[in-house]
C-alpha atoms as a PDB file:
ATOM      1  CA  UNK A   1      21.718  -3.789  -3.475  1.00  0.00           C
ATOM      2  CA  UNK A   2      18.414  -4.400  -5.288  1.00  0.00           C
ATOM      3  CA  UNK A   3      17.055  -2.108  -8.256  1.00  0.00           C
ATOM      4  CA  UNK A   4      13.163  -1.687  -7.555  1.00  0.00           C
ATOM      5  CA  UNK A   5      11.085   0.050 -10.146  1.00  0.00           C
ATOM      6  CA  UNK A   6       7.417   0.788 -10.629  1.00  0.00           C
ATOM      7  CA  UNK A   7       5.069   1.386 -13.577  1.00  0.00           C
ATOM      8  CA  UNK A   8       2.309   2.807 -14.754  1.00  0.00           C
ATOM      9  CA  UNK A   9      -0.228   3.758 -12.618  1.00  0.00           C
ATOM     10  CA  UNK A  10       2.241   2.827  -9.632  1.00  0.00           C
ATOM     11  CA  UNK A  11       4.770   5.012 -10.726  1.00  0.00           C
ATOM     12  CA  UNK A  12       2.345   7.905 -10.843  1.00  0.00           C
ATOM     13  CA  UNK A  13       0.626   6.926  -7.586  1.00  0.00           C
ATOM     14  CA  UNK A  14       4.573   6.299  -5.853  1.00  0.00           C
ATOM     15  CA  UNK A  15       5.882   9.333  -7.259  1.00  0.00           C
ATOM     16  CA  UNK A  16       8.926   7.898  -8.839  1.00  0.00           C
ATOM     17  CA  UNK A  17       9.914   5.244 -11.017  1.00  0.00           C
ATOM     18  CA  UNK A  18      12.470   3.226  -9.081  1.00  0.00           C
ATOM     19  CA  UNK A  19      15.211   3.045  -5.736  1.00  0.00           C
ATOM     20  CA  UNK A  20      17.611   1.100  -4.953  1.00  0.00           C
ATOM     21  CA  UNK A  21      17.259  -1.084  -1.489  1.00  0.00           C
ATOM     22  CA  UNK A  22      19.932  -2.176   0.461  1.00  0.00           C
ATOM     23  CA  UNK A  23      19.619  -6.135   0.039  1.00  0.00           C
ATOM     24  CA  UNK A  24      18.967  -8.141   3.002  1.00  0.00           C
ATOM     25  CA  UNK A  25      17.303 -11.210   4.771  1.00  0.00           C
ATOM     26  CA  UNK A  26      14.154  -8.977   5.888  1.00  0.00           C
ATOM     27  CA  UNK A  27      13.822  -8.415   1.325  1.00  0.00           C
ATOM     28  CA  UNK A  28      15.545 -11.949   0.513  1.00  0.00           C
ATOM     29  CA  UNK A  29      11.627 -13.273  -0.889  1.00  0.00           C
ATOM     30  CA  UNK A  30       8.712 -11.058  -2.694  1.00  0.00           C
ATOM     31  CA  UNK A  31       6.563 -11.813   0.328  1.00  0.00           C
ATOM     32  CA  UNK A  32       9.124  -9.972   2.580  1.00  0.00           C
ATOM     33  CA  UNK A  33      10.158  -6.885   0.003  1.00  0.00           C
ATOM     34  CA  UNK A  34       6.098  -5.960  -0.580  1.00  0.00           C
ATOM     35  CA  UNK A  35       6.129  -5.647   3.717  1.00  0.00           C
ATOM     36  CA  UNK A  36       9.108  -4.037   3.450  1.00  0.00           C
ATOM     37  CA  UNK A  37       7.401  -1.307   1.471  1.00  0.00           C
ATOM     38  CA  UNK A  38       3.834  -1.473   3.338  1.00  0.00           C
ATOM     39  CA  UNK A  39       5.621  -0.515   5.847  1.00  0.00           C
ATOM     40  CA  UNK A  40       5.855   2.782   4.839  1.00  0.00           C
ATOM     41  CA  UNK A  41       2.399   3.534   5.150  1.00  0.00           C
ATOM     42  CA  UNK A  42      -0.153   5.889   3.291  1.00  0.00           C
ATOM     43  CA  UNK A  43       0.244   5.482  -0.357  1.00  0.00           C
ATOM     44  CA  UNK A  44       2.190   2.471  -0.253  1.00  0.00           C
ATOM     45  CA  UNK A  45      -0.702   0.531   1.763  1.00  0.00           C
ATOM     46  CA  UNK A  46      -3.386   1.190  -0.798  1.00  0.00           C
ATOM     47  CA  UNK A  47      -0.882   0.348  -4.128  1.00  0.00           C
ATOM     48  CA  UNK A  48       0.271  -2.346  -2.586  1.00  0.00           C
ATOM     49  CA  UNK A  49      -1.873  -3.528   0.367  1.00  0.00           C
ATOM     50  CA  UNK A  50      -4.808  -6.498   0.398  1.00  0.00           C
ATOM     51  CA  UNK A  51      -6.714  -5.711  -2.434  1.00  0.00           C
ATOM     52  CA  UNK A  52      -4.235  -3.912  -4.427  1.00  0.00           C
ATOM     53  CA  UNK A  53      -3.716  -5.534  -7.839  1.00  0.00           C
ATOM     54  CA  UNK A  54      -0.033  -5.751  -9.404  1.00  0.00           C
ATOM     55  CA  UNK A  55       2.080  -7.979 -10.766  1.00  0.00           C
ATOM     56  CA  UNK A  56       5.460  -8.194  -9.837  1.00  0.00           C
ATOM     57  CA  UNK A  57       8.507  -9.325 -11.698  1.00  0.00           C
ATOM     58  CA  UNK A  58      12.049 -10.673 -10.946  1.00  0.00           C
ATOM     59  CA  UNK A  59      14.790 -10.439 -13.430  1.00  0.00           C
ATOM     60  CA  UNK A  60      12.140  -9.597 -15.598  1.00  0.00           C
ATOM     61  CA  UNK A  61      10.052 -12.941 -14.830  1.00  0.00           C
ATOM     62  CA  UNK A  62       6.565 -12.812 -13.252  1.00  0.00           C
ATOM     63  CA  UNK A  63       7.136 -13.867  -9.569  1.00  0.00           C
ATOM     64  CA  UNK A  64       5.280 -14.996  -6.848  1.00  0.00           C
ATOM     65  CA  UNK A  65       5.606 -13.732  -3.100  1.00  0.00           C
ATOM     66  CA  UNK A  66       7.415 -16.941  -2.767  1.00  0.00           C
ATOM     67  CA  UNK A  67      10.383 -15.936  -4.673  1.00  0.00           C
ATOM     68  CA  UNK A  68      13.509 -15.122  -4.166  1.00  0.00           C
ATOM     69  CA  UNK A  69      15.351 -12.054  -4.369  1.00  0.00           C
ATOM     70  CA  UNK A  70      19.266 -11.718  -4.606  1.00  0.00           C
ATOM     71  CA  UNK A  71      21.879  -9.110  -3.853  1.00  0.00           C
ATOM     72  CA  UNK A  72      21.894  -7.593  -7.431  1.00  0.00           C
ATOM     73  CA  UNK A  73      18.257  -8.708  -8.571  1.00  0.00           C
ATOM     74  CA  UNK A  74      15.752  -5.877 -10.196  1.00  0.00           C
ATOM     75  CA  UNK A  75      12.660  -6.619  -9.229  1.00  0.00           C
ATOM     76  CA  UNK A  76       9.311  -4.761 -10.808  1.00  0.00           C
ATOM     77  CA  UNK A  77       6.325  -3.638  -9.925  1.00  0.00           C
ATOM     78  CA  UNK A  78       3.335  -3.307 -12.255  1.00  0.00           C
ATOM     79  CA  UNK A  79      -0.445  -3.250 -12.742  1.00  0.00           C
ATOM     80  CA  UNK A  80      -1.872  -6.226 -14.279  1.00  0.00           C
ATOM     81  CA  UNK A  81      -1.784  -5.623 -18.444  1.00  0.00           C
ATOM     82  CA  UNK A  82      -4.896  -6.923 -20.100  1.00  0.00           C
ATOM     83  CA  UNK A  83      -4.826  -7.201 -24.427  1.00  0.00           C
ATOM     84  CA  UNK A  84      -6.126  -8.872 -26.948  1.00  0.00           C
END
């Protein structure tokens, strides 16, 4: 299993601040948990779809779509934080 959570304006938009996902090939990179999650249509296309802007974190290190994802990983999504 895989803890996902979301924040800020994603957990607002999402309606809930995490799930757990049964872990798998289809989720084992970034790439294939964000399709995973498209997939789902309506809301989850226009969060997370082309254009969309969010960060996303594994283990609590910005990652890439490239990266991997293990049985037992949290992985996070966010909106991009700006400061100063």
């Amino acid at each position: 299993m895989i803890q996902v959570r979301y924040f800020a304006r994603l957990r607002e938009a999402l309606g809930r601040d995490g799930e757990e996902l049964r872990w798998g090939v289809e989720i084992a990179q970034v790439a294939g948990l964000t399709r995973h999650l498209l997939a789902r249509g309506g809301v989850w296309e226009r969060e997370l779809g082309p254009g969309a802007r969010y960060r996303v974190a594994v283990n609590r290190q910005l990652a890439g779509p490239e990266a991997a994802i293990r049985d037992g990983d949290e992985v996070a999504y966010f909106p991009p934080v700006t400061g100063g």
